[in-house]
Protein backbone atom coordinates (compact mmCIF):
# COMPACT_ATOMS: atom_id res chain seq x y z
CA UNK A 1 62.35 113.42 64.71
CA UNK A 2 65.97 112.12 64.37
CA UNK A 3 67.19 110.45 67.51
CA UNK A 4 70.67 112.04 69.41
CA UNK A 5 73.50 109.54 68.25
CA UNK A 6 74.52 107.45 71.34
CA UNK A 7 77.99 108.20 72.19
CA UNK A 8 80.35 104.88 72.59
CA UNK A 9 80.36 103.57 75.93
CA UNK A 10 83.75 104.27 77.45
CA UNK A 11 85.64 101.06 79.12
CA UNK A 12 85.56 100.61 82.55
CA UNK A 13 88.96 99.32 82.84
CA UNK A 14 92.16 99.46 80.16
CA UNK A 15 95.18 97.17 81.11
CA UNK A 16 98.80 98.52 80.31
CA UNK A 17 101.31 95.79 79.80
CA UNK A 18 105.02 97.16 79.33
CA UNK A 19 106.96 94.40 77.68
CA UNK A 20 110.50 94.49 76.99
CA UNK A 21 112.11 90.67 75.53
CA UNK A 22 109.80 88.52 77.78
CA UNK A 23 107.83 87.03 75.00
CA UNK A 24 106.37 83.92 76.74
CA UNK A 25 105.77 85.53 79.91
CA UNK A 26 103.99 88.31 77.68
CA UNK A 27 102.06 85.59 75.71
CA UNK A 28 100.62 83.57 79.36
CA UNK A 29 99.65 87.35 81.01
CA UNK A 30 97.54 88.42 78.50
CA UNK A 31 96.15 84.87 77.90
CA UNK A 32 95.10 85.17 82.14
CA UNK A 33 93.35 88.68 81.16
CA UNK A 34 91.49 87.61 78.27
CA UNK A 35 88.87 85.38 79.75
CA UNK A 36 88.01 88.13 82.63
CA UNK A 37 87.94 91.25 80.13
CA UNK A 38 84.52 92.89 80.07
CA UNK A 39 82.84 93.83 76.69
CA UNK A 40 84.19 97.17 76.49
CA UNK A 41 87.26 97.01 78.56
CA UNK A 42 90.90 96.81 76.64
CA UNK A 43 94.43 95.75 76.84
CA UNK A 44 97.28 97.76 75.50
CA UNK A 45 100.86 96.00 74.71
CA UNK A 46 103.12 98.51 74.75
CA UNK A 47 106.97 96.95 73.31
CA UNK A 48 110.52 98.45 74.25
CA UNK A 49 111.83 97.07 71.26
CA UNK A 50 112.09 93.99 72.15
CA UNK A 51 114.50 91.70 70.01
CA UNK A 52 112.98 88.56 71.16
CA UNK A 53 109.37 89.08 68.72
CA UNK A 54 107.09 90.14 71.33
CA UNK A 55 105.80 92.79 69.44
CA UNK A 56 105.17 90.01 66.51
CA UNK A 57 103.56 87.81 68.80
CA UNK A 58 101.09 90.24 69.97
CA UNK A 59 100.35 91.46 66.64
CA UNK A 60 100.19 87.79 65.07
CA UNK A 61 98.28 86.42 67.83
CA UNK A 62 96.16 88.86 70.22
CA UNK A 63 94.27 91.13 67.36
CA UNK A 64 92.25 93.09 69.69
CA UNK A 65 94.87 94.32 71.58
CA UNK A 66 96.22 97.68 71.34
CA UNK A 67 99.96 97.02 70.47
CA UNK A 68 102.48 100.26 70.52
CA UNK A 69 106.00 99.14 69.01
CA UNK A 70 108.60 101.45 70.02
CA UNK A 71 111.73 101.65 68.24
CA UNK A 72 113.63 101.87 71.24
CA UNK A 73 113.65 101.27 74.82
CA UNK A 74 111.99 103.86 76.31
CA UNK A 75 111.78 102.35 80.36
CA UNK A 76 109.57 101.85 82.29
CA UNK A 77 107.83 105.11 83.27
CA UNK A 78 107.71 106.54 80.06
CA UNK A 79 106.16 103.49 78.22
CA UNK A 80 103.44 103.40 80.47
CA UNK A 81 102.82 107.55 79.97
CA UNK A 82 102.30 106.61 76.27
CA UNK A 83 99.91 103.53 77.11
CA UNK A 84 97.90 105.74 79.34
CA UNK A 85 98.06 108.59 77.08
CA UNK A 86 95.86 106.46 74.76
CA UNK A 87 94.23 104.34 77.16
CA UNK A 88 90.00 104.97 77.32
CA UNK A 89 88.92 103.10 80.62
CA UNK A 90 88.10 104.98 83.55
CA UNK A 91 90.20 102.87 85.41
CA UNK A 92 93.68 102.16 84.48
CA UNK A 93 95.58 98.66 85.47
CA UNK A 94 98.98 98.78 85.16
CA UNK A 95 100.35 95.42 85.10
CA UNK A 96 103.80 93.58 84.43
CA UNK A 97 104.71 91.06 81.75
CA UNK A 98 105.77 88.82 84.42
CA UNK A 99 102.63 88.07 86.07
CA UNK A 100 98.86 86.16 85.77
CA UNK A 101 95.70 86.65 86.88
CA UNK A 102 94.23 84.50 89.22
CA UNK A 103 90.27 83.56 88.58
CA UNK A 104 88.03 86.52 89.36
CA UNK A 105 90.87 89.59 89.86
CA UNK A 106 90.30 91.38 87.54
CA UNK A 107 86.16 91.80 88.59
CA UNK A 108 87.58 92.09 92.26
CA UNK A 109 89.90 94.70 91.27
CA UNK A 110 86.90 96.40 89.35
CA UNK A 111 85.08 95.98 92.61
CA UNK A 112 87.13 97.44 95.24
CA UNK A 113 88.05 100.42 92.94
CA UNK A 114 84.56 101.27 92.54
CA UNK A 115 83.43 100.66 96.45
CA UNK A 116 86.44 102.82 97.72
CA UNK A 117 85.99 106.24 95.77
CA UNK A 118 88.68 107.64 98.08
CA UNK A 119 91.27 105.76 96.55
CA UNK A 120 93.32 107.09 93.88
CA UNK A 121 95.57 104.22 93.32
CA UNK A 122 95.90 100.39 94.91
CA UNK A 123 98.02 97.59 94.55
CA UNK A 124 96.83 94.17 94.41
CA UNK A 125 97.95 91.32 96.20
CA UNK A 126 100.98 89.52 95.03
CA UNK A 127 102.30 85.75 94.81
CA UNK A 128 104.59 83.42 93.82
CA UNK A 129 104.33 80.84 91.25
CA UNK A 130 104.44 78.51 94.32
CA UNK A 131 101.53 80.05 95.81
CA UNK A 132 103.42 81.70 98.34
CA UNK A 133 102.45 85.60 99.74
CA UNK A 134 105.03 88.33 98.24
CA UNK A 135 105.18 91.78 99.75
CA UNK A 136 103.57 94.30 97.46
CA UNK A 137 102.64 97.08 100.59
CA UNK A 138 105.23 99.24 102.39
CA UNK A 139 104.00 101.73 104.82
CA UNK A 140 107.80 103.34 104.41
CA UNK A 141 109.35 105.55 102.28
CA UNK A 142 113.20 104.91 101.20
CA UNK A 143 115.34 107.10 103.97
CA UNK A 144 111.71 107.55 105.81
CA UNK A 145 114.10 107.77 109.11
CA UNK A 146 115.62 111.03 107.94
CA UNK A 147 112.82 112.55 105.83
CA UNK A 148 109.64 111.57 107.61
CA UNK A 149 109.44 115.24 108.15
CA UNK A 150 110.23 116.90 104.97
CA UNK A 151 107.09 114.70 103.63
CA UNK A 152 104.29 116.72 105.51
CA UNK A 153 101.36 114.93 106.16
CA UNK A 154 100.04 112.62 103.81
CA UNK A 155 96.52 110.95 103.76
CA UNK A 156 96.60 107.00 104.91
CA UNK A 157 98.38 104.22 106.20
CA UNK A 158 99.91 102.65 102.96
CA UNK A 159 103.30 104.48 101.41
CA UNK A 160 103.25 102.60 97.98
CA UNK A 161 102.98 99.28 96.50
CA UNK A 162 104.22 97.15 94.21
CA UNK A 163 104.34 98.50 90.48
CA UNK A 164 104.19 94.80 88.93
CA UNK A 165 100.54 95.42 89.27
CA UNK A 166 98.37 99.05 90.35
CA UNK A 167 94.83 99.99 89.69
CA UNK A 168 95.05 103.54 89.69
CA UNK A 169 92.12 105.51 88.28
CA UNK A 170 92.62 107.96 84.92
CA UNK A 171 91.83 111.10 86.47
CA UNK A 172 94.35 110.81 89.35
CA UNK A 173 97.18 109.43 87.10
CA UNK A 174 96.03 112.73 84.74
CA UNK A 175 96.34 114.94 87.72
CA UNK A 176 99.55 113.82 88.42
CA UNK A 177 101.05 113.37 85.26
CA UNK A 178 101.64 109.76 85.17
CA UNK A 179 105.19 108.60 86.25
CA UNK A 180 108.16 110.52 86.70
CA UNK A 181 110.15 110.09 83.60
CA UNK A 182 113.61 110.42 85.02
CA UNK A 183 112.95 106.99 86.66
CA UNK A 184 114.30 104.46 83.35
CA UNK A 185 113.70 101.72 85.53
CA UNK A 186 112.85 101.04 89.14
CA UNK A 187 111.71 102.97 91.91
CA UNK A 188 109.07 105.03 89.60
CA UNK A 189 106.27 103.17 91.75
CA UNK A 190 107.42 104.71 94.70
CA UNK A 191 107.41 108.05 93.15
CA UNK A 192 104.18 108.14 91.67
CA UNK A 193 102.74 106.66 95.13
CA UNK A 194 104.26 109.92 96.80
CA UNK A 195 102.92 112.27 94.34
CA UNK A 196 99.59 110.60 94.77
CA UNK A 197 99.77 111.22 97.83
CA UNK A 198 100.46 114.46 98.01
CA UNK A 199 97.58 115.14 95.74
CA UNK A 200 95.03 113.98 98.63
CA UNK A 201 94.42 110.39 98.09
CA UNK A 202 94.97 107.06 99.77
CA UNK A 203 96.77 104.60 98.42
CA UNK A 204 94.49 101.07 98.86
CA UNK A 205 95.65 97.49 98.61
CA UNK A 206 93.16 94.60 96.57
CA UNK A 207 93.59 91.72 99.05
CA UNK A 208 91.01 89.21 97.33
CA UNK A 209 92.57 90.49 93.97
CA UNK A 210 95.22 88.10 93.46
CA UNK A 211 98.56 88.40 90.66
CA UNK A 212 101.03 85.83 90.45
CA UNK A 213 104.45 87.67 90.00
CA UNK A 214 106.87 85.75 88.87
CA UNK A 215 109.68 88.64 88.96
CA UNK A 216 112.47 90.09 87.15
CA UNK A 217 111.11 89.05 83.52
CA UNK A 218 113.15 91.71 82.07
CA UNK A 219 116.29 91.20 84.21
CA UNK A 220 117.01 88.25 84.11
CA UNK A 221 119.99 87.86 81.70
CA UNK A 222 121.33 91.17 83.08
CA UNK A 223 124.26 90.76 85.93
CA UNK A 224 123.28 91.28 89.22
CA UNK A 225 125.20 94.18 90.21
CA UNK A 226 123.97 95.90 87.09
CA UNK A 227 121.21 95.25 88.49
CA UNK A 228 121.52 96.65 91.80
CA UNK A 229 123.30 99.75 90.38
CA UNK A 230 120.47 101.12 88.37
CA UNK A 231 118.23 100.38 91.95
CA UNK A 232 121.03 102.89 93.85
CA UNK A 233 120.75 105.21 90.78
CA UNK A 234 116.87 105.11 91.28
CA UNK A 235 116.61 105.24 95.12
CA UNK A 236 119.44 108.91 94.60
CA UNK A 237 116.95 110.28 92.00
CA UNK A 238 113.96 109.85 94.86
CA UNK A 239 116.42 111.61 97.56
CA UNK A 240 117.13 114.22 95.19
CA UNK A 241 113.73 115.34 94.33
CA UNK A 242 111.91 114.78 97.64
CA UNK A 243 114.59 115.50 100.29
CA UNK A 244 117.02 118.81 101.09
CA UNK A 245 120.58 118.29 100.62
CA UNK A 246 121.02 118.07 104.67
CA UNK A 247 118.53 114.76 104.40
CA UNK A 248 120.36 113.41 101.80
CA UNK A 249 123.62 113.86 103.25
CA UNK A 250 122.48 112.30 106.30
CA UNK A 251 121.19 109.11 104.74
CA UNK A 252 124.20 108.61 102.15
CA UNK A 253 126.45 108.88 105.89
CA UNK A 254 123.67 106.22 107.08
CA UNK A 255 124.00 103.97 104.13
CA UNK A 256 128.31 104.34 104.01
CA UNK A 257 128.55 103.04 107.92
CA UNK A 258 125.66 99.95 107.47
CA UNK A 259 127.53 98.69 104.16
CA UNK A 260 131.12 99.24 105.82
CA UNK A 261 130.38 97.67 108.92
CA UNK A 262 128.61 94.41 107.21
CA UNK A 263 131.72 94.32 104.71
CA UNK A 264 133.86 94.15 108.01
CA UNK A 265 131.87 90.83 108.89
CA UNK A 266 131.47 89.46 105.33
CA UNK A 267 135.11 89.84 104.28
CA UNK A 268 136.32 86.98 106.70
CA UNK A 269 133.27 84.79 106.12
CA UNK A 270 133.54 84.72 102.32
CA UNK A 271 137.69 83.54 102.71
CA UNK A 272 136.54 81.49 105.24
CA UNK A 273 133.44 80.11 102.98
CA UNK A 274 134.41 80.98 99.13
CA UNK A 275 131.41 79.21 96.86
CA UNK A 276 128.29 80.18 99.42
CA UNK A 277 126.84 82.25 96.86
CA UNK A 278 124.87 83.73 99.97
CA UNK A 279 127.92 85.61 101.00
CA UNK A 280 128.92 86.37 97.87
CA UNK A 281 125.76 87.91 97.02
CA UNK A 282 125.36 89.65 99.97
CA UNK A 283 129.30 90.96 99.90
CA UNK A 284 128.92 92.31 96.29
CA UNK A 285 125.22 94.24 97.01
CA UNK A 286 127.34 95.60 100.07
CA UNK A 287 130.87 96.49 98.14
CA UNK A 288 128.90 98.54 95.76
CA UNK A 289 126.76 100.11 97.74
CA UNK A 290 129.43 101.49 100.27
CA UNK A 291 131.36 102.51 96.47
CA UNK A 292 127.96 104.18 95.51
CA UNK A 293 127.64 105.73 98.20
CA UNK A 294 130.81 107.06 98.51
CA UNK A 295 130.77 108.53 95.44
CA UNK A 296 127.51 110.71 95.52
């Protein structure tokens, strides 16, 4: 009697890394995953073309990871669509270049995801390289004030978390269909959170699974109110799809008074105090955001 061919057991967990020219950040991450990777689970690199040879370095030095080179910089959103598109693990982590494991997260991560079959998506919790808590939960939506209403009622307490590291499982990011590709970079997280959502599930949040982030790998050579501009351009693109034009309106009138009146109080202080980088920082986030503003 010939014996049924066992199928291949399918992973429990794949781990998307989107990397994009932040090779030795890429190179400690992965080495924090590897000792905590289960026998069938798997890691998947996938490269913006980065011109800094992460790609090499993954291919050169982490074999059994899943490496997709792109030719070109495809963001955020979309690079991790074409990770999950080949991904195999029932539960898909989507984690940053920029962060590490701590001892045990990735089992506790496992853990929670499989106690908690409410939850379609969680975020774990986030630190410094210090040691020190970073936010990663906000039970808020961007112009929440306005649009609370316009959002209907959505199941639990949590609005969205952090996207430098979710546990979201396959079938809800399937449902969904992954992230909104309009987002290039920044504020896709809080998208997908919504749509999630909207769908009928909870978002959760891994307290005892501990990432450190160490934040803004990819940025960091970039200047900060390019920066800033492409988080405006993201935070419009969530108005525009989730809000009416009368909500919109309402919080671009919002956001025009708040950065005019705190330009009215930072003008004087910067003459008055001209290399506190504090006020200058805080002067040029609130210039461009009255301009930006303006403007839409």
């Amino acid at each position: 009697m010939s014996q049924t061919p066992k199928q291949p057991q399918r992973p429990r967990l794949s781990i998307i890394i989107v990397s994009y020219n932040t090779l030795d950040l890429l190179r400690d991450c992965i080495l924090s995953i590897l000792p905590q990777l289960g026998p069938h689970d798997e890691v998947i690199v996938v490269d913006n073309a980065s011109s800094d040879g992460s790609a090499d370095m993954v291919a050169n030095h982490f074999q059994n990871t899943t490496l997709i080179a792109s030719n070109k910089n495809l963001g955020f959103g979309k690079a991790n669509n074409k990770g999950i598109s080949l991904a195999k693990g029932e539960l898909i982590w989507l984690l940053n270049p920029d962060t590490r494991l701590m001892p045990a997260a990735l089992d506790k991560a496992v853990g929670f995801m499989s106690s908690n079959s409410s939850i379609g998506m969680a975020g774990t919790a986030l630190i410094y390289p210090d040691g020190s808590p970073q936010s990663s939960v906000e039970r808020r939506y961007p112009g929440h004030r306005y649009g609370r209403p316009e959002l209907g009622q959505l199941p639990g307490e949590i609005a969205w978390v952090m996207g430098a590291s979710i546990v979201a499982r396959r079938d809800v990011l399937e449902t969904v269909g992954g992230f909104d590709e309009q987002f290039f970079l920044y504020g896709e997280e809080i998208d997908l959170c919504l749509m999630v959502r909207k769908m009928g599930w909870p978002i959760g949040f891994i307290e005892d699974a501990v990432v450190v982030h160490f934040g803004g790998g990819s940025e960091r050579k970039n200047p900060p109110t390019a920066v800033m501009e492409k988080k405006f351009k993201a935070e419009m693109l969530f108005y525009r799809k989730h809000y009416s034009g009368a909500i919109i309106r309402k919080i671009q009138r919002k956001n025009r008074i708040q950065a005019g009146w705190r330009l009215m109080t930072l003008i004087p202080l910067r003459l008055l105090k001209p290399g506190d980088a504090t006020i200058a920082a805080k002067h040029d986030f609130y210039r461009l955001s009255w301009r930006f503003f303006r403007n839409k």
